[in-house]
C-alpha atoms as a PDB file:
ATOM      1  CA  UNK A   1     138.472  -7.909 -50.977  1.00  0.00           C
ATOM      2  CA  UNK A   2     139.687  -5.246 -48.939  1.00  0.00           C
ATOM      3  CA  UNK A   3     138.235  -3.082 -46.059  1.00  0.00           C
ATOM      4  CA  UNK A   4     140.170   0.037 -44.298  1.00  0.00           C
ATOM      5  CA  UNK A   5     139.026   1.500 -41.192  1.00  0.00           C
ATOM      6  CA  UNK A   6     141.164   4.885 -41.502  1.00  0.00           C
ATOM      7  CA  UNK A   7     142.674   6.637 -38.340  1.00  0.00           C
ATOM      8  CA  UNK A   8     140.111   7.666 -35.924  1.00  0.00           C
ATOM      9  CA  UNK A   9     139.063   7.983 -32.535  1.00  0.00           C
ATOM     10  CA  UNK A  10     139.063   4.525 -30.056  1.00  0.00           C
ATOM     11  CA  UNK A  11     136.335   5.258 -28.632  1.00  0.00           C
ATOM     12  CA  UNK A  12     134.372   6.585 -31.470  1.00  0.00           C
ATOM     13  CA  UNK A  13     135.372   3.028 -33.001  1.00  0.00           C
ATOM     14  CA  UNK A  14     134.246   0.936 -29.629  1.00  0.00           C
ATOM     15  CA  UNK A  15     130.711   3.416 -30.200  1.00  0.00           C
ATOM     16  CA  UNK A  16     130.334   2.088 -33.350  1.00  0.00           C
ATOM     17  CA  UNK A  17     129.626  -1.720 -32.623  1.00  0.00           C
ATOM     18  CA  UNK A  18     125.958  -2.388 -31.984  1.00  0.00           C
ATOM     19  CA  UNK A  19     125.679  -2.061 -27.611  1.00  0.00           C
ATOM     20  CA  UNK A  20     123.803  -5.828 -28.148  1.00  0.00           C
ATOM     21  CA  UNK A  21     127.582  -7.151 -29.404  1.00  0.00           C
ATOM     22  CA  UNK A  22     129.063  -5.767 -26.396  1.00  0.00           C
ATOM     23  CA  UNK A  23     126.844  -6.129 -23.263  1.00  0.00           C
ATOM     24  CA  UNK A  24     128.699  -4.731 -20.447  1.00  0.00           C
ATOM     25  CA  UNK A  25     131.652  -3.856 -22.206  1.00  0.00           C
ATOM     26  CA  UNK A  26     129.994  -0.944 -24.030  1.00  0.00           C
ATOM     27  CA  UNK A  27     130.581   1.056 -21.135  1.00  0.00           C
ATOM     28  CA  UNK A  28     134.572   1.035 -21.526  1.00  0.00           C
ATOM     29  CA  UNK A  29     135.998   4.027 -22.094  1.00  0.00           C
ATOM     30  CA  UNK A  30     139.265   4.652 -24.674  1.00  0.00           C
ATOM     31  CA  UNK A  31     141.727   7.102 -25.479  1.00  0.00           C
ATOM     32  CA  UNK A  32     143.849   7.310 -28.662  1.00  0.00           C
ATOM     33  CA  UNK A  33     143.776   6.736 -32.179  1.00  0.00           C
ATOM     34  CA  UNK A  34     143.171   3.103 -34.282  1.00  0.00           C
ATOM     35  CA  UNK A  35     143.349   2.687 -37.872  1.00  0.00           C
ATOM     36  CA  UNK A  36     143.151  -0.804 -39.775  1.00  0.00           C
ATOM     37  CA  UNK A  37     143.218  -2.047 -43.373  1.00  0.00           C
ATOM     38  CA  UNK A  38     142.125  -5.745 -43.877  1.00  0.00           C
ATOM     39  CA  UNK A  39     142.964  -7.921 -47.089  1.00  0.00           C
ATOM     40  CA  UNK A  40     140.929 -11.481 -48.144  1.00  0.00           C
ATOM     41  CA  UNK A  41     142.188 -13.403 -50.519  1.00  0.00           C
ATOM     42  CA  UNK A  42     140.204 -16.131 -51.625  1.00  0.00           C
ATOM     43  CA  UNK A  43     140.794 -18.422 -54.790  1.00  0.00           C
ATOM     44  CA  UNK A  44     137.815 -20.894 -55.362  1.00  0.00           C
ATOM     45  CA  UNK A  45     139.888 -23.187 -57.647  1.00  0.00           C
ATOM     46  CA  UNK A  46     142.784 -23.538 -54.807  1.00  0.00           C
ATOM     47  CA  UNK A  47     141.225 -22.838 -50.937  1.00  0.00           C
ATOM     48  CA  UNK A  48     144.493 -23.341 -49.826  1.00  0.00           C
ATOM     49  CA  UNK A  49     145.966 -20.604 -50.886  1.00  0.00           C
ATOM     50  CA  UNK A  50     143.681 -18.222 -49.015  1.00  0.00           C
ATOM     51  CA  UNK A  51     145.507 -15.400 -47.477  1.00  0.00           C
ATOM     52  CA  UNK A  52     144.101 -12.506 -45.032  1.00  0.00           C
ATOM     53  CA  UNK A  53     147.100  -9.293 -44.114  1.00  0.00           C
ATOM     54  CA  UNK A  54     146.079  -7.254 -41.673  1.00  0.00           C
ATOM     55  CA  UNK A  55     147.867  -4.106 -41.083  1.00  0.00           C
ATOM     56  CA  UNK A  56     146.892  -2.319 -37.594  1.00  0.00           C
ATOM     57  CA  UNK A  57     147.762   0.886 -35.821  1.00  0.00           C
ATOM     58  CA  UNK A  58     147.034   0.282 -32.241  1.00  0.00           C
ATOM     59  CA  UNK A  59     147.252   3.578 -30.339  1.00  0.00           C
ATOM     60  CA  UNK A  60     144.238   3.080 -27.985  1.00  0.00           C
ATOM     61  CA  UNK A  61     144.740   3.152 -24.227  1.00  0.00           C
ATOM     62  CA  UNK A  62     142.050   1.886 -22.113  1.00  0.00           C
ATOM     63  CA  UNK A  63     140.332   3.767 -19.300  1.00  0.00           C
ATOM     64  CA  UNK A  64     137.401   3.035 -17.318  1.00  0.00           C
ATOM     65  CA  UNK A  65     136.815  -0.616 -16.910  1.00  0.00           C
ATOM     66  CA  UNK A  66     133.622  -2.389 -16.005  1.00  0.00           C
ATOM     67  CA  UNK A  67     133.330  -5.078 -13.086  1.00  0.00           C
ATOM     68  CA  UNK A  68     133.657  -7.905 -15.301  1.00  0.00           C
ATOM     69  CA  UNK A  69     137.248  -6.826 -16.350  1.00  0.00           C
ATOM     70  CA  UNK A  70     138.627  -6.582 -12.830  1.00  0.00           C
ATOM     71  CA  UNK A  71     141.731  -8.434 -12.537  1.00  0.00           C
ATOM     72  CA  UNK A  72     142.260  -7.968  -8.745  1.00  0.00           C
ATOM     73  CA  UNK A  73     140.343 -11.197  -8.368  1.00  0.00           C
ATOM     74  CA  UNK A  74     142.915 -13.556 -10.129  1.00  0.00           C
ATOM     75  CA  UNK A  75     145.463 -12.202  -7.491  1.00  0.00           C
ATOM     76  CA  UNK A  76     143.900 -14.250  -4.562  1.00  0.00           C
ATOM     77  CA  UNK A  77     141.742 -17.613  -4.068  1.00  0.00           C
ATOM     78  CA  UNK A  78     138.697 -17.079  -6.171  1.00  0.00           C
ATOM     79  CA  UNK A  79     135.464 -19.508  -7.424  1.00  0.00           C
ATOM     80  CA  UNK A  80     135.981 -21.108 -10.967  1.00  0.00           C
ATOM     81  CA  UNK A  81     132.385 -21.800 -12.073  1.00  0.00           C
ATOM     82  CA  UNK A  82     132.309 -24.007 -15.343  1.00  0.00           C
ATOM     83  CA  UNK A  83     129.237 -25.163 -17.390  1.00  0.00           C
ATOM     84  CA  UNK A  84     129.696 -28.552 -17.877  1.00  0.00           C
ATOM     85  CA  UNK A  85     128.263 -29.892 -21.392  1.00  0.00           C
ATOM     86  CA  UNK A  86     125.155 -31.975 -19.486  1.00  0.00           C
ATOM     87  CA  UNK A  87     124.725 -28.337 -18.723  1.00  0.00           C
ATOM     88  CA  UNK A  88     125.501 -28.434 -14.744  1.00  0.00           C
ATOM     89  CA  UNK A  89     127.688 -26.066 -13.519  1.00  0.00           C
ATOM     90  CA  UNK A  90     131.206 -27.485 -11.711  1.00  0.00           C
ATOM     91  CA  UNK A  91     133.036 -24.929  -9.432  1.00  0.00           C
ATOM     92  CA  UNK A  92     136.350 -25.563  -7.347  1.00  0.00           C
ATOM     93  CA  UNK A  93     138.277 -22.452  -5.772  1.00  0.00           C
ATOM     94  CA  UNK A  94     141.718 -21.616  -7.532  1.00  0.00           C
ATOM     95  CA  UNK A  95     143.717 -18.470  -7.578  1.00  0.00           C
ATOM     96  CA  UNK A  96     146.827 -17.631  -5.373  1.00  0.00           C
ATOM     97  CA  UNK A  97     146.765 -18.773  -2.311  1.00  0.00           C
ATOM     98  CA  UNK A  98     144.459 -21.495  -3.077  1.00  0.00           C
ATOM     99  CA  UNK A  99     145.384 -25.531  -2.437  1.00  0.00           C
ATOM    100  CA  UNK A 100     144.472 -26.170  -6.012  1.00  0.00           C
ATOM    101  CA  UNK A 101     147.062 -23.304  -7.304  1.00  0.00           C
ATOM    102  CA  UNK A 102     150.185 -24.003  -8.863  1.00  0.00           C
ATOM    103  CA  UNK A 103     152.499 -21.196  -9.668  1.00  0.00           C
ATOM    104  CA  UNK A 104     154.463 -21.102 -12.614  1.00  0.00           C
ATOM    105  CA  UNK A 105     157.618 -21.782 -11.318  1.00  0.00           C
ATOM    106  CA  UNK A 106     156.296 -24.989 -10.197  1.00  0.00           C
ATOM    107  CA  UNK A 107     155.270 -26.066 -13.223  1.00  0.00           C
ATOM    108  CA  UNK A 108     157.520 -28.027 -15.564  1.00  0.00           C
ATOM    109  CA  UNK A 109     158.759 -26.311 -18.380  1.00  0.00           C
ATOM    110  CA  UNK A 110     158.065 -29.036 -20.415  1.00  0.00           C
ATOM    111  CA  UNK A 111     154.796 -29.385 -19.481  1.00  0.00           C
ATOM    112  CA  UNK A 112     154.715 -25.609 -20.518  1.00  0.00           C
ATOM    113  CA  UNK A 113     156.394 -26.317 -23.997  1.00  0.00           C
ATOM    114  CA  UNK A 114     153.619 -28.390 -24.983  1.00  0.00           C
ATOM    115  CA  UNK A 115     151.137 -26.740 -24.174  1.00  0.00           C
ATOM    116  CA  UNK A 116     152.276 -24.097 -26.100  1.00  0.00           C
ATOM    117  CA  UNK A 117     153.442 -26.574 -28.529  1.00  0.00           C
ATOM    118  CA  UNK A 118     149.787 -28.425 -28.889  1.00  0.00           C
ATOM    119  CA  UNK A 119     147.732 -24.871 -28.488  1.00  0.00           C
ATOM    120  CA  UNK A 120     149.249 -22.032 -29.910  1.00  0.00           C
ATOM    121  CA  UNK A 121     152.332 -22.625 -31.096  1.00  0.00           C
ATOM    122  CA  UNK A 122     153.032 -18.601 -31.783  1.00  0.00           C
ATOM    123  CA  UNK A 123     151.787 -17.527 -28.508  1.00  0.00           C
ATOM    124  CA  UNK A 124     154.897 -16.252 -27.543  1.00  0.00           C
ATOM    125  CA  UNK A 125     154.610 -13.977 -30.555  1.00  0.00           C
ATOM    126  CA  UNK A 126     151.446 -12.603 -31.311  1.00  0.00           C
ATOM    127  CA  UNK A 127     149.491  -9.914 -29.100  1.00  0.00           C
ATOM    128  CA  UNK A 128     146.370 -12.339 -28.578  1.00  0.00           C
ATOM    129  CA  UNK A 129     145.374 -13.293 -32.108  1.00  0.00           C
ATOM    130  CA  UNK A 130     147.329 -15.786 -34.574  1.00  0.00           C
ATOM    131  CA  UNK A 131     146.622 -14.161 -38.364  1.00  0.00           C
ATOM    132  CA  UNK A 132     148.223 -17.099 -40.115  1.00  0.00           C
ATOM    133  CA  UNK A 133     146.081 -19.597 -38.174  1.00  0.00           C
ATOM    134  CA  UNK A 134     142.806 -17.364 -38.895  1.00  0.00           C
ATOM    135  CA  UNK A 135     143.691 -17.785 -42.998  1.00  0.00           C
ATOM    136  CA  UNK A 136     144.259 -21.491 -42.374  1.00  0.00           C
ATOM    137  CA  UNK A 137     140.652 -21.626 -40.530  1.00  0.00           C
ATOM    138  CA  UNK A 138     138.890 -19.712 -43.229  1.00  0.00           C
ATOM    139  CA  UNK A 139     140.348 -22.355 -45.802  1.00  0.00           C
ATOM    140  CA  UNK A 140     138.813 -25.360 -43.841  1.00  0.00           C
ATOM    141  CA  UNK A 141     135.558 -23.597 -43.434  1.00  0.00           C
ATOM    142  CA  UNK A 142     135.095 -23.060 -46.641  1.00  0.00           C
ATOM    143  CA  UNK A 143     136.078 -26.447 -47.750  1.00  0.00           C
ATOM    144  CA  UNK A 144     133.622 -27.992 -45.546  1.00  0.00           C
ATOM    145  CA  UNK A 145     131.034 -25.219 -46.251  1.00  0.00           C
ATOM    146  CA  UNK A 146     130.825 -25.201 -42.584  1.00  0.00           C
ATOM    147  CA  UNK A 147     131.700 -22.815 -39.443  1.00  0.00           C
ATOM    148  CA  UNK A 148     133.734 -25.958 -37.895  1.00  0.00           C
ATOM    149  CA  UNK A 149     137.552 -24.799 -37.207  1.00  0.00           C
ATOM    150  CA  UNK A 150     138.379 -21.837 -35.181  1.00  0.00           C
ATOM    151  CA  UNK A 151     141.663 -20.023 -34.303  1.00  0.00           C
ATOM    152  CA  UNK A 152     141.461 -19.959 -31.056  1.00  0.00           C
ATOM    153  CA  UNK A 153     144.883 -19.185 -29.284  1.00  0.00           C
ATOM    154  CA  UNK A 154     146.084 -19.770 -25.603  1.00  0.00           C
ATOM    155  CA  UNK A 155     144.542 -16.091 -24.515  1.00  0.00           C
ATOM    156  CA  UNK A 156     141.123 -16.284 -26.755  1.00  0.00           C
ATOM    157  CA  UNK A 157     140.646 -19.418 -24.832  1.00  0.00           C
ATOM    158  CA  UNK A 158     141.620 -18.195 -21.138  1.00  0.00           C
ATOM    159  CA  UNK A 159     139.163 -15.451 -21.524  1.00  0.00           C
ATOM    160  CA  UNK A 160     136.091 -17.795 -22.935  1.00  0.00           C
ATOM    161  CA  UNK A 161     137.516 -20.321 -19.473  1.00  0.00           C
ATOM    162  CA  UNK A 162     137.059 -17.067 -16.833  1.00  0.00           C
ATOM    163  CA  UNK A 163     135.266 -14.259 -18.542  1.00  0.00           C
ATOM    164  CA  UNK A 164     132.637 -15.250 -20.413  1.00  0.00           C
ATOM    165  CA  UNK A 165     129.889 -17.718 -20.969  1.00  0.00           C
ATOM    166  CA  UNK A 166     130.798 -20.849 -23.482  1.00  0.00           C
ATOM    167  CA  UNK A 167     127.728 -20.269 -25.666  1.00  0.00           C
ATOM    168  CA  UNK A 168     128.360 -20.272 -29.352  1.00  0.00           C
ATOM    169  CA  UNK A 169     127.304 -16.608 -29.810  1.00  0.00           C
ATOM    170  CA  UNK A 170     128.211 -13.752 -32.467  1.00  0.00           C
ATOM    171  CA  UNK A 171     128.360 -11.523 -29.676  1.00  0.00           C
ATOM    172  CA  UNK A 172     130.506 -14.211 -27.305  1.00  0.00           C
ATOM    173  CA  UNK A 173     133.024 -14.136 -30.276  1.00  0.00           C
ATOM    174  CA  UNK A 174     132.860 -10.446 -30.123  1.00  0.00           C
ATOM    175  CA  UNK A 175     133.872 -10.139 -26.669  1.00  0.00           C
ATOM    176  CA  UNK A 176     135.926 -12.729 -26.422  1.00  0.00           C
ATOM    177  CA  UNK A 177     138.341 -10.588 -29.238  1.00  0.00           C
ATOM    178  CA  UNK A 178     137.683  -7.490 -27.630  1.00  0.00           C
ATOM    179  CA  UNK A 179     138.945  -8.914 -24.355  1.00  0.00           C
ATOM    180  CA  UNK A 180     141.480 -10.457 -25.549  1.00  0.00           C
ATOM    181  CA  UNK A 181     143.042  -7.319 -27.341  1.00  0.00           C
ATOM    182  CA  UNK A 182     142.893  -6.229 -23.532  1.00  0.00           C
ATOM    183  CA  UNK A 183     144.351  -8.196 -21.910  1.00  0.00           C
ATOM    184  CA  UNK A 184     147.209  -8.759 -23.514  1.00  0.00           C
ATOM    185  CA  UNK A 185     147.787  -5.306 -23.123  1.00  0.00           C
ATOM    186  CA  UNK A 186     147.675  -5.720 -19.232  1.00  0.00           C
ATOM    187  CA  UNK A 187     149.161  -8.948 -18.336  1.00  0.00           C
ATOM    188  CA  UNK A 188     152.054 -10.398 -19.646  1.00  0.00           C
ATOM    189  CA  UNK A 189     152.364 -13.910 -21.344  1.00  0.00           C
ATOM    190  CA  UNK A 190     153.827 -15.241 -18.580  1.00  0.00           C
ATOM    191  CA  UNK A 191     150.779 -14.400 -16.561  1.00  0.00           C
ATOM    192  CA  UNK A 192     148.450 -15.340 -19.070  1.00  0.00           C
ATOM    193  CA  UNK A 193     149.859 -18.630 -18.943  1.00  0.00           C
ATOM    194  CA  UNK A 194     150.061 -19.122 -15.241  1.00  0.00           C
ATOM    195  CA  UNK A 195     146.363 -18.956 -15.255  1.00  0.00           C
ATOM    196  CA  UNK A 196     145.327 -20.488 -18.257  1.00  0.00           C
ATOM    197  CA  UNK A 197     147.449 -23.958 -16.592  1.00  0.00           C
ATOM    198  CA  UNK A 198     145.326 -23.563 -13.915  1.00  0.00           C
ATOM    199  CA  UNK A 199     141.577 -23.541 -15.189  1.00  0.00           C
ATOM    200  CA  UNK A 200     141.335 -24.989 -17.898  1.00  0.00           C
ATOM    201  CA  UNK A 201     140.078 -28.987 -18.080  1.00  0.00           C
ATOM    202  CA  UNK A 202     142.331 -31.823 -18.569  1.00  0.00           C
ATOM    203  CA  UNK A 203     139.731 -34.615 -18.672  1.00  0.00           C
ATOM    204  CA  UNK A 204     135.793 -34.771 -17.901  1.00  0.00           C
ATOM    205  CA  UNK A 205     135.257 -33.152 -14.300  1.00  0.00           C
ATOM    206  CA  UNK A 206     138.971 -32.440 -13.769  1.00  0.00           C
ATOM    207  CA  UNK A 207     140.125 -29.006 -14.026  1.00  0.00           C
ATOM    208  CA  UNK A 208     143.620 -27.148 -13.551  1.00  0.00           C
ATOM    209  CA  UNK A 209     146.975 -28.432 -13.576  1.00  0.00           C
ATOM    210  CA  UNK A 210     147.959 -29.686  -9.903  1.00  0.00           C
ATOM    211  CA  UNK A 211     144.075 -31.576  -9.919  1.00  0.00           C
ATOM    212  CA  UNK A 212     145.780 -32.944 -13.361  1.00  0.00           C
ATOM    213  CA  UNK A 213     149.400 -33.727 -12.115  1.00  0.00           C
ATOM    214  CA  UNK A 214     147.824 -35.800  -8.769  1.00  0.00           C
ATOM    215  CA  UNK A 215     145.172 -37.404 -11.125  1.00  0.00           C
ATOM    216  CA  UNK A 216     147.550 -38.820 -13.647  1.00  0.00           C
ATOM    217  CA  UNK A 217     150.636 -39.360 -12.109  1.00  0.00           C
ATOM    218  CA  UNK A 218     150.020 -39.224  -8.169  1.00  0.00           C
ATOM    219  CA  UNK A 219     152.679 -36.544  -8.224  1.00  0.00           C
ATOM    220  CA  UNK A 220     152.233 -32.483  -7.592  1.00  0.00           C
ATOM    221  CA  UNK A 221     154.183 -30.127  -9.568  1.00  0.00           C
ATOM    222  CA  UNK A 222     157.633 -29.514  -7.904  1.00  0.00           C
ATOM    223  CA  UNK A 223     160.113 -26.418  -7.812  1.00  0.00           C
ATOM    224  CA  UNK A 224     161.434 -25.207 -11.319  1.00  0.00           C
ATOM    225  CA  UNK A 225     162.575 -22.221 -10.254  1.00  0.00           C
ATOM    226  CA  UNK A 226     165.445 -21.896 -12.842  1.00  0.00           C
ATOM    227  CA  UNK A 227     162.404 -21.204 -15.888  1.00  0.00           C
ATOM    228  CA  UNK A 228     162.556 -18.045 -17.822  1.00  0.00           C
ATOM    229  CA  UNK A 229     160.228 -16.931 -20.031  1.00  0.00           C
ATOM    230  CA  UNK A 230     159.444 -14.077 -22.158  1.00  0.00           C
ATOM    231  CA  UNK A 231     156.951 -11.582 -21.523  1.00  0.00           C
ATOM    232  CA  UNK A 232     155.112  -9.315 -24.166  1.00  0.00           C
ATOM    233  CA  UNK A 233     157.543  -6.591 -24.066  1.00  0.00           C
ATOM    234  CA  UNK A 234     160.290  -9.056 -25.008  1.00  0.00           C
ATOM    235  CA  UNK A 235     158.937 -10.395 -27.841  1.00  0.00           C
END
């Protein structure tokens, strides 16, 4: 099956999902053009062979922003709230600046390898969203008959971790994509990374990468200031 969204206006596009999907972010505004043609392929007799192309013409440029996409915040200490799955909510203070923070170039770039490695092994490739992985999850899903494997990459998951609530929504999934097609428009991966080490959780009650390093190994990350890495306009 195919479906083509021909060229049109962004925001004419964004005005077109239901407000209810959005929340808050219906009140972006976009300039520019977008135009997308999606292809499913689906065999019953061999689920592994399912395929999905997408071809997209990206041309939209984001303008006004609500609160909840302010970046500013990540640039100093700020309050990481999580809800824990008992339901209580655990909060420790990260950010730059911060005890808890570890910059990148402190980080070990193998510890960055596999995470990369072990998450999303084409993060350093894509623009937020792995297609290939997406196929691969439709195949399970269907085999199990089930909604039980995702496709989650490195920046789908730092945006559930910091902007949005971990409840297993269609409108969370909505947002969660549509910020994530932002971001990686403003940040770089190298960024995206930086932050993503340290918030997410390592092990029940234990959250971002120097609480990790101490925890496990006594040790804090130490100076590896020699690390390169490639940021979206390199790849």
């Amino acid at each position: 099956s195919k479906v083509e969204l021909k060229k049109g206006s962004c925001q004419h596009v964004l005005e077109a999902v239901p407000v209810g999907l959005l929340d808050e972010l219906s009140t972006v505004e976009l300039g520019g053009d977008f135009a997308a043609k999606v292809a499913v392929h689906v065999d019953s007799a061999d689920l592994d062979a399912t395929k999905i192309d997408f071809d997209v013409q990206d041309g939209c440029r984001f303008g006004a922003l609500p609160p909840i996409l302010d970046l500013t915040r990540f640039m100093q200490p700020f309050m990481h709230r999580v809800l824990e799955p008992e339901g209580e909510i655990f909060e420790f203070e990260t950010g730059p600046g911060s005890p808890a923070w570890t910059p990148i170039e402190l980080i070990s770039p193998f510890m960055l390898q596999a995470a990369v490695a072990h998450e999303d092994g084409r993060f350093f490739t894509h623009h937020g969203f792995a297609e290939p992985e997406i196929a691969v999850a439709l195949s399970r899903n269907l085999k199990s008959r089930a909604f039980r494997f995702g496709a989650s990459t490195i920046t789908m998951q730092l945006v559930k971790n910091v902007f949005l609530h971990r409840d297993k929504l269609l409108s969370r999934k909505v947002q969660e994509a549509f910020i994530t097609w932002w971001l990686e428009q403003q940040w770089d991966k190298r960024r995206i990374l930086e932050l993503y080490l340290n918030v997410i959780e390592y092990g029940p009650g234990l959250y971002g990468i120097r609480n990790a390093a101490w925890h496990y190994f006594g040790t804090i990350p130490v100076s590896y200031t020699h690390l390169t890495l490639p940021t979206n306009r390199e790849v």
